[in-house]
PDB file of N, CA and C in Angstrom:
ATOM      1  N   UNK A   1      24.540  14.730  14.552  1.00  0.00           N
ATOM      2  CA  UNK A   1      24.474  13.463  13.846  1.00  0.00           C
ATOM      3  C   UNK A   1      24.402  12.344  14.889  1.00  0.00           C
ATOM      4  N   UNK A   2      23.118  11.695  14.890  1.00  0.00           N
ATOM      5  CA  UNK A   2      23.202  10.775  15.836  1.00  0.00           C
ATOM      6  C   UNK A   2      23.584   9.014  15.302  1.00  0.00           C
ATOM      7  N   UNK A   3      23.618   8.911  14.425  1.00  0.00           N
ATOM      8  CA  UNK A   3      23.260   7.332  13.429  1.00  0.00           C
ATOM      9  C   UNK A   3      25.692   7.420  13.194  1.00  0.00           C
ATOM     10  N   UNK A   4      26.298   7.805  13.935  1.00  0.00           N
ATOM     11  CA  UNK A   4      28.132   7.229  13.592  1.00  0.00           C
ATOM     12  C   UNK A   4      27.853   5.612  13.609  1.00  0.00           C
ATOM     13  N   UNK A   5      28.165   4.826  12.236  1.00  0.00           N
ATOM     14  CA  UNK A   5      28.614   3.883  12.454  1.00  0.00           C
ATOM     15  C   UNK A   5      27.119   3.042  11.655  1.00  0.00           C
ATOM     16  N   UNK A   6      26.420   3.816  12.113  1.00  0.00           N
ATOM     17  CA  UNK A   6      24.794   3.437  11.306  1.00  0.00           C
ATOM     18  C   UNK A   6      24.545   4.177   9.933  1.00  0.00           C
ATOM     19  N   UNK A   7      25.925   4.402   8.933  1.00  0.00           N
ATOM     20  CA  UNK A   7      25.618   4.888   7.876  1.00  0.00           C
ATOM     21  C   UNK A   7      24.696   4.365   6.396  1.00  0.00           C
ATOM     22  N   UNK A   8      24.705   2.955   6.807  1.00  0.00           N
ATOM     23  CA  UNK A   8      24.609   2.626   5.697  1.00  0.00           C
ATOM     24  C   UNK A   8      23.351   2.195   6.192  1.00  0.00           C
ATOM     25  N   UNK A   9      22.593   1.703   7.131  1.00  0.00           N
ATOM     26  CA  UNK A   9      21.422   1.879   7.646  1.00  0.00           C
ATOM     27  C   UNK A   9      20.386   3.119   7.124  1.00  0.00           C
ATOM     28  N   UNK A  10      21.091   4.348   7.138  1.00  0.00           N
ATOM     29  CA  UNK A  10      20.318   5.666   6.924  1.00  0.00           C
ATOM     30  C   UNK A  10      20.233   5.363   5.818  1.00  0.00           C
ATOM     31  N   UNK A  11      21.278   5.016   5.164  1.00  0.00           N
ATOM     32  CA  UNK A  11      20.995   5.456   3.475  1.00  0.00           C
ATOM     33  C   UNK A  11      20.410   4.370   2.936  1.00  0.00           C
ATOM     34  N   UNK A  12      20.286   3.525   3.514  1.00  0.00           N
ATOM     35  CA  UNK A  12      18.807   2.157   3.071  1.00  0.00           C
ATOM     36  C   UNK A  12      17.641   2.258   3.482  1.00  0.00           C
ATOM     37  N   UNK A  13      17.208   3.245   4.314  1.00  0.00           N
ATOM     38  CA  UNK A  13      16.041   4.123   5.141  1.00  0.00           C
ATOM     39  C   UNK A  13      15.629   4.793   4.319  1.00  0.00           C
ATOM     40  N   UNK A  14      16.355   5.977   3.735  1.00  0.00           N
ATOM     41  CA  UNK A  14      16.074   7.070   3.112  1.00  0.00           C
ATOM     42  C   UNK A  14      15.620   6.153   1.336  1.00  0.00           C
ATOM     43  N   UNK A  15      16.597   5.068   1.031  1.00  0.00           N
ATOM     44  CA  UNK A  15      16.510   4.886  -0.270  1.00  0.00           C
ATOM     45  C   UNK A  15      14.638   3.777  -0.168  1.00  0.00           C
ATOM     46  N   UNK A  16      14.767   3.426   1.054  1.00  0.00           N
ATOM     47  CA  UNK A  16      13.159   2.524   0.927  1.00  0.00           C
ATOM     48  C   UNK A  16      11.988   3.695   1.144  1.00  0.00           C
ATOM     49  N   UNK A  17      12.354   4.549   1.555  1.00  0.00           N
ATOM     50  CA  UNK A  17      11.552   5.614   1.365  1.00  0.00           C
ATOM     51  C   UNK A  17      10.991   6.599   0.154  1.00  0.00           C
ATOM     52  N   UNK A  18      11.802   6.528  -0.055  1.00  0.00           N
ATOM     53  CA  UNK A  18      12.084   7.097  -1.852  1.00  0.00           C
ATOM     54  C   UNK A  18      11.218   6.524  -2.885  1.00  0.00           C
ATOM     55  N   UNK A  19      11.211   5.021  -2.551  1.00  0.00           N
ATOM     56  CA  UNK A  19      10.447   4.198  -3.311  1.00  0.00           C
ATOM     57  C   UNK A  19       9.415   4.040  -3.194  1.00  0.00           C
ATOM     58  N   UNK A  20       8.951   3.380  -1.920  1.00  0.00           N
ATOM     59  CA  UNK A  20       7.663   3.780  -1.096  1.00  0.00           C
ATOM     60  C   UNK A  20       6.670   4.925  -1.777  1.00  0.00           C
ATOM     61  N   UNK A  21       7.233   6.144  -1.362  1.00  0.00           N
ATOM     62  CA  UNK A  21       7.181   7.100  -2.656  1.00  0.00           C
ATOM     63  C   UNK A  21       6.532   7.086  -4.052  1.00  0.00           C
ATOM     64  N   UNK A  22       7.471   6.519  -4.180  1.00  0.00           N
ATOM     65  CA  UNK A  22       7.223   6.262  -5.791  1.00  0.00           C
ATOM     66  C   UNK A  22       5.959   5.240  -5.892  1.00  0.00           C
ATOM     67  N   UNK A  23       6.000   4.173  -5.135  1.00  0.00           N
ATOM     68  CA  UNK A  23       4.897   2.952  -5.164  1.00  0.00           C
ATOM     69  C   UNK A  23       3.717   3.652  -4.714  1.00  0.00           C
ATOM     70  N   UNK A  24       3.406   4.491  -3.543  1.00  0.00           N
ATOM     71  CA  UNK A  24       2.556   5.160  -3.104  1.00  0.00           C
ATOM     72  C   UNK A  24       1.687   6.522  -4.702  1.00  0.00           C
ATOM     73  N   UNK A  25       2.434   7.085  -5.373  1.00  0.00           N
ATOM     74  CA  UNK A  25       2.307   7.781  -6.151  1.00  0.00           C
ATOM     75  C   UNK A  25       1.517   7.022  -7.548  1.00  0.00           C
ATOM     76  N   UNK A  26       2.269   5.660  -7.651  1.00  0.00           N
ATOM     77  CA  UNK A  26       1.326   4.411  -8.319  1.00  0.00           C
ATOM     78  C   UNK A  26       0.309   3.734  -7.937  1.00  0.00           C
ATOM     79  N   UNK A  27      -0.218   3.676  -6.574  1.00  0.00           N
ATOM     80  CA  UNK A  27      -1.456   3.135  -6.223  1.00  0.00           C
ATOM     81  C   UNK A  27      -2.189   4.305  -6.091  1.00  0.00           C
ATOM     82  N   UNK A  28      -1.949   5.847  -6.120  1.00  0.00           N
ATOM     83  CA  UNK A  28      -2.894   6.449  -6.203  1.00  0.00           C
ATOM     84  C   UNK A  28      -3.501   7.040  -7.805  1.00  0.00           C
ATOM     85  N   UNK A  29      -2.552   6.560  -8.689  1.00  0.00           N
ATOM     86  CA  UNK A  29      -2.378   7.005  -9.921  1.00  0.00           C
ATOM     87  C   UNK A  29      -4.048   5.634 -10.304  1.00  0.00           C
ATOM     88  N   UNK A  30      -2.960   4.557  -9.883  1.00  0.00           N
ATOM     89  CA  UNK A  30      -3.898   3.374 -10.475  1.00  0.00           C
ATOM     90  C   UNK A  30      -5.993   3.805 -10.041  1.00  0.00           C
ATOM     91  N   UNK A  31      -5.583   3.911  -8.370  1.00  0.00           N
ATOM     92  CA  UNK A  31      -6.922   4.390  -8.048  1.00  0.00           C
ATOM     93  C   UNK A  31      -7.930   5.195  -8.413  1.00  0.00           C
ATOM     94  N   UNK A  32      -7.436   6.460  -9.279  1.00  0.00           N
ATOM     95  CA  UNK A  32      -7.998   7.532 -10.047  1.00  0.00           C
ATOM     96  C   UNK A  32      -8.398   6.427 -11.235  1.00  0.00           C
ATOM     97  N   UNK A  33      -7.883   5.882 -12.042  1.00  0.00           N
ATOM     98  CA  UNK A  33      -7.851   5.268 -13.260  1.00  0.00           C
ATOM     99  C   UNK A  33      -8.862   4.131 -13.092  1.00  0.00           C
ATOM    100  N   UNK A  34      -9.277   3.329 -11.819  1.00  0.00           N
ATOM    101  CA  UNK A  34      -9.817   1.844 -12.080  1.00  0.00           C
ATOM    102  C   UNK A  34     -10.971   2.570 -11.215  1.00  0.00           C
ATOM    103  N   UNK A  35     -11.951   3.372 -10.956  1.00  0.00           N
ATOM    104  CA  UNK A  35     -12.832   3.264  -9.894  1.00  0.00           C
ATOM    105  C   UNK A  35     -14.293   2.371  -9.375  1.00  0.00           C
ATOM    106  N   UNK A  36     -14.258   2.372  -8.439  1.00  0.00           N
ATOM    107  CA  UNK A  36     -15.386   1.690  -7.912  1.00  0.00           C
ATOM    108  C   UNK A  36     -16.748   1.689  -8.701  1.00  0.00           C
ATOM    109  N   UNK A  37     -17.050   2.630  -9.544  1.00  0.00           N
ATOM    110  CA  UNK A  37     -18.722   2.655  -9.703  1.00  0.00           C
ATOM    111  C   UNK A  37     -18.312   2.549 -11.373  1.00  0.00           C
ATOM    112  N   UNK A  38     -17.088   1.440 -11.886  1.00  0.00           N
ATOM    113  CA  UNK A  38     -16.858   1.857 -13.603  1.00  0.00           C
ATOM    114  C   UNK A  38     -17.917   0.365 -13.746  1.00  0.00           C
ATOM    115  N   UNK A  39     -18.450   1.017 -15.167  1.00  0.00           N
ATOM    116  CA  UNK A  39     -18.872  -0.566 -15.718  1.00  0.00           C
ATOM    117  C   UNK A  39     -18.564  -2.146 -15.889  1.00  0.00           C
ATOM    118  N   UNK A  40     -17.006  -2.100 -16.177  1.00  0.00           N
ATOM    119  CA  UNK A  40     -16.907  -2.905 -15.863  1.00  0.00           C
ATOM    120  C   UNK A  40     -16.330  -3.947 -15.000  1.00  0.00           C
ATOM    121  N   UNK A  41     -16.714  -4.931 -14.912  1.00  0.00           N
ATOM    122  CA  UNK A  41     -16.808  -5.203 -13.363  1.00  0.00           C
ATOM    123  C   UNK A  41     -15.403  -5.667 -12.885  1.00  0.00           C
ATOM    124  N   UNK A  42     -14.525  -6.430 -13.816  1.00  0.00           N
ATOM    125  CA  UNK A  42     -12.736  -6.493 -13.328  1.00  0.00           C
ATOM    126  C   UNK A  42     -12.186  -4.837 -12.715  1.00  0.00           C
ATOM    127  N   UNK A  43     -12.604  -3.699 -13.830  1.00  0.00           N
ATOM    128  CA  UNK A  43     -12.151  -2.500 -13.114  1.00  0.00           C
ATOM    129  C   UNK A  43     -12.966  -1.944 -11.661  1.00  0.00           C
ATOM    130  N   UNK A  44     -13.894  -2.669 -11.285  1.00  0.00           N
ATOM    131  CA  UNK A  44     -14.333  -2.475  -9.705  1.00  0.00           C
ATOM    132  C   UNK A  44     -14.008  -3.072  -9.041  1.00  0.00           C
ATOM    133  N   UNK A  45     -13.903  -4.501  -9.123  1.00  0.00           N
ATOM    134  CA  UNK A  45     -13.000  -5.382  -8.021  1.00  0.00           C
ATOM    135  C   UNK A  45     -11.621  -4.575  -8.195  1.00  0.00           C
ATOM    136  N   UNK A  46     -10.926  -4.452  -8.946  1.00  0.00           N
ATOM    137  CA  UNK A  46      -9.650  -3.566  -8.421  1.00  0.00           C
ATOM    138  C   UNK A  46      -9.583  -2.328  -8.123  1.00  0.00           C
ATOM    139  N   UNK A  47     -10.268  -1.556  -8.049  1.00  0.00           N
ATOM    140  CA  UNK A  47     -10.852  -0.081  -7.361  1.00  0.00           C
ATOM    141  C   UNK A  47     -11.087  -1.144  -5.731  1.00  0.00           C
ATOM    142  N   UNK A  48     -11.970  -2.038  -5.739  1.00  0.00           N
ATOM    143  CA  UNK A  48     -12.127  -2.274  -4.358  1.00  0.00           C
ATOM    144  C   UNK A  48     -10.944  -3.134  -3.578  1.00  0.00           C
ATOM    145  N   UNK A  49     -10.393  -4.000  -4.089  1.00  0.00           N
ATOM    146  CA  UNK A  49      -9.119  -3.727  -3.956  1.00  0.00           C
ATOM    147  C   UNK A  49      -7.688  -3.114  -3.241  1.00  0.00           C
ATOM    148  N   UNK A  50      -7.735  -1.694  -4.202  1.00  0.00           N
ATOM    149  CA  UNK A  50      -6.969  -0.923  -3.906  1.00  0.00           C
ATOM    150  C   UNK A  50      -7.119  -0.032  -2.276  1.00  0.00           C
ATOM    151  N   UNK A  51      -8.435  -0.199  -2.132  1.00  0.00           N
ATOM    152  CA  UNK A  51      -8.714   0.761  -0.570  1.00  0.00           C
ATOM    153  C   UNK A  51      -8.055  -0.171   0.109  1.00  0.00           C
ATOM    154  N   UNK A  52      -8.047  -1.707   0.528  1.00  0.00           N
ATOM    155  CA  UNK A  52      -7.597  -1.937   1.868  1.00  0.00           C
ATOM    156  C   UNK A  52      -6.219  -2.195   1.656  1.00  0.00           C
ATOM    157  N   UNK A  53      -5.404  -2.288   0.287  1.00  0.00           N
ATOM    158  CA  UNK A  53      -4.153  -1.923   0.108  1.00  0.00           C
ATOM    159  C   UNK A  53      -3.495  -0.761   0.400  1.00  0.00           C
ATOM    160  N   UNK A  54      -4.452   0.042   0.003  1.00  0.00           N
ATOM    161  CA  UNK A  54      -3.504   1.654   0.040  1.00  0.00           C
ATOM    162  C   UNK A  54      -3.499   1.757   1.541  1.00  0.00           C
ATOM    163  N   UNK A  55      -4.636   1.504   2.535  1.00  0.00           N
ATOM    164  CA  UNK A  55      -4.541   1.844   4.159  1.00  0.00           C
ATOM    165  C   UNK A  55      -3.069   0.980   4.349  1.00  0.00           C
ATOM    166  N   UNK A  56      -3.460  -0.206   4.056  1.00  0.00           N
ATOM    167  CA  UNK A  56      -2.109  -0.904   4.704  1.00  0.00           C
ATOM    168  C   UNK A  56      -1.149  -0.694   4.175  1.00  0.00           C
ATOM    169  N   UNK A  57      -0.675   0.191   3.219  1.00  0.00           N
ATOM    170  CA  UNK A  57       0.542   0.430   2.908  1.00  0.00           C
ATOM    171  C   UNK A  57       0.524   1.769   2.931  1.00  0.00           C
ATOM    172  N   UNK A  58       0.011   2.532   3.781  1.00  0.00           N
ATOM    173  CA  UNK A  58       0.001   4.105   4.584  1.00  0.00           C
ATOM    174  C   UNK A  58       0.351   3.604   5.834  1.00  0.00           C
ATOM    175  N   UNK A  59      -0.039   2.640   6.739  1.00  0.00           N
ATOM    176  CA  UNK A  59       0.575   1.789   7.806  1.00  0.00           C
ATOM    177  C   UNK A  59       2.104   2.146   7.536  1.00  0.00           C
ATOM    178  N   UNK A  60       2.577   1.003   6.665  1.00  0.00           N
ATOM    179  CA  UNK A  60       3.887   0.706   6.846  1.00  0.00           C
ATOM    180  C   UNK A  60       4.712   2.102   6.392  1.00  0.00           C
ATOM    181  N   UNK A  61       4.066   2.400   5.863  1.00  0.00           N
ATOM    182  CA  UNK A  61       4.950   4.331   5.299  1.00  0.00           C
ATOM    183  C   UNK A  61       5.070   5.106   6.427  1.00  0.00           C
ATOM    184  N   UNK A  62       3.429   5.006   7.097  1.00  0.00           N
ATOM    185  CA  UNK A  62       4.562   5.749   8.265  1.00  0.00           C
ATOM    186  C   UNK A  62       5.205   5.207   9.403  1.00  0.00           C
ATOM    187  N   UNK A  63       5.627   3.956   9.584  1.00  0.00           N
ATOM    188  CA  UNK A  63       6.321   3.387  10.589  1.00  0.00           C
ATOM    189  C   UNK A  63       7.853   3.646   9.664  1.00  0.00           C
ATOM    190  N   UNK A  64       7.890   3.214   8.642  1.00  0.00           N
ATOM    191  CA  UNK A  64       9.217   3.511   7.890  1.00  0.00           C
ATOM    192  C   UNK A  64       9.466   5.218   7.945  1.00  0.00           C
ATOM    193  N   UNK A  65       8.376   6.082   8.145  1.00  0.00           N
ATOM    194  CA  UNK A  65       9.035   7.584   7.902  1.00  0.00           C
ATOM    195  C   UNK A  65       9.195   7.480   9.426  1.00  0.00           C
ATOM    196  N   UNK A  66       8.738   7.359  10.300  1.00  0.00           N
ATOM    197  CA  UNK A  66       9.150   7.217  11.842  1.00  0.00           C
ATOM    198  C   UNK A  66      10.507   6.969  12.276  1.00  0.00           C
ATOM    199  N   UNK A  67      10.528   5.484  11.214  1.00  0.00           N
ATOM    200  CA  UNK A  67      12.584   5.445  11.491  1.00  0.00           C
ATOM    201  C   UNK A  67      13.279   6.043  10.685  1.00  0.00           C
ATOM    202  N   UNK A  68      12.898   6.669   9.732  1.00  0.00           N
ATOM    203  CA  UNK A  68      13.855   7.974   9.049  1.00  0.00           C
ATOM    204  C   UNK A  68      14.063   8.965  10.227  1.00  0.00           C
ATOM    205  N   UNK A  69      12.959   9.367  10.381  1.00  0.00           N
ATOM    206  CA  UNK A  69      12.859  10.678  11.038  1.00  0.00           C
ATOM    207  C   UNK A  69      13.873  10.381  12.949  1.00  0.00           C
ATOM    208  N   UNK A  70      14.228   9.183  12.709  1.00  0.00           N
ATOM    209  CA  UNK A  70      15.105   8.814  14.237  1.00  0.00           C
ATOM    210  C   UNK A  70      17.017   9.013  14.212  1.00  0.00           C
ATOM    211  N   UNK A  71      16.599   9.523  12.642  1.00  0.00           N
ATOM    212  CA  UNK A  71      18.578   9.919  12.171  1.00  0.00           C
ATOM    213  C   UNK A  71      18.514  11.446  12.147  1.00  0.00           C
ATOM    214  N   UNK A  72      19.434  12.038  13.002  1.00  0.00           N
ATOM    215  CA  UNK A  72      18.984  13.385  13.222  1.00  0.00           C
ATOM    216  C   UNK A  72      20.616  14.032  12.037  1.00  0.00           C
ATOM    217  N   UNK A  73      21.021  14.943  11.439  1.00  0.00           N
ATOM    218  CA  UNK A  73      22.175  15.248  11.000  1.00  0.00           C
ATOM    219  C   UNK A  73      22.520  16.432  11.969  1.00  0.00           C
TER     220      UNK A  73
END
C-alpha cells in the first residue's frame, strides 16, 4: 500500500473514474444513435460533434486511469 494518509484521495480517484465510465458508456451510446450520414441535419452536426469530444475525453480518461493506477494496495 503505497497512498497511508492519501486515503481519501484514492477513493475520489477511483469514484471519478467510475463515472468517467459511466459518461464514456453515454457518449458512445449517444454516437451509435445520432450518426454522421442521418438525414437530418441537427442529428449530423451532433454525430460531428461527438468525434472531437469523445478524443478529448479519452485524453483525460487516461491521464485520470494513470493516477489510479499510481495507488498500489
Amino acid at each position: 500500500m503505497n497512498y497511508s494518509g492519501h486515503e481519501v484521495l484514492r477513493k475520489d480517484v477511483a469514484l471519478l473514474v467510475e463515472k468517467m465510465d459511466m459518461f464514456y458508456i453515454q457518449l458512445f451510446e449517444f454516437e451509435r444513435k445520432y450518426l454522421y450520414d442521418s438525414d437530418e441535419l441537427t442529428e449530423r452536426l451532433a454525430a460531428q460533434l461527438m468525434k472531437p469530444i469523445k478524443k478529448k475525453i479519452q485524453e483525460i480518461y487516461q491521464q485520470v486511469i494513470l493516477l489510479k493506477s499510481a495507488f498500489k494496495d
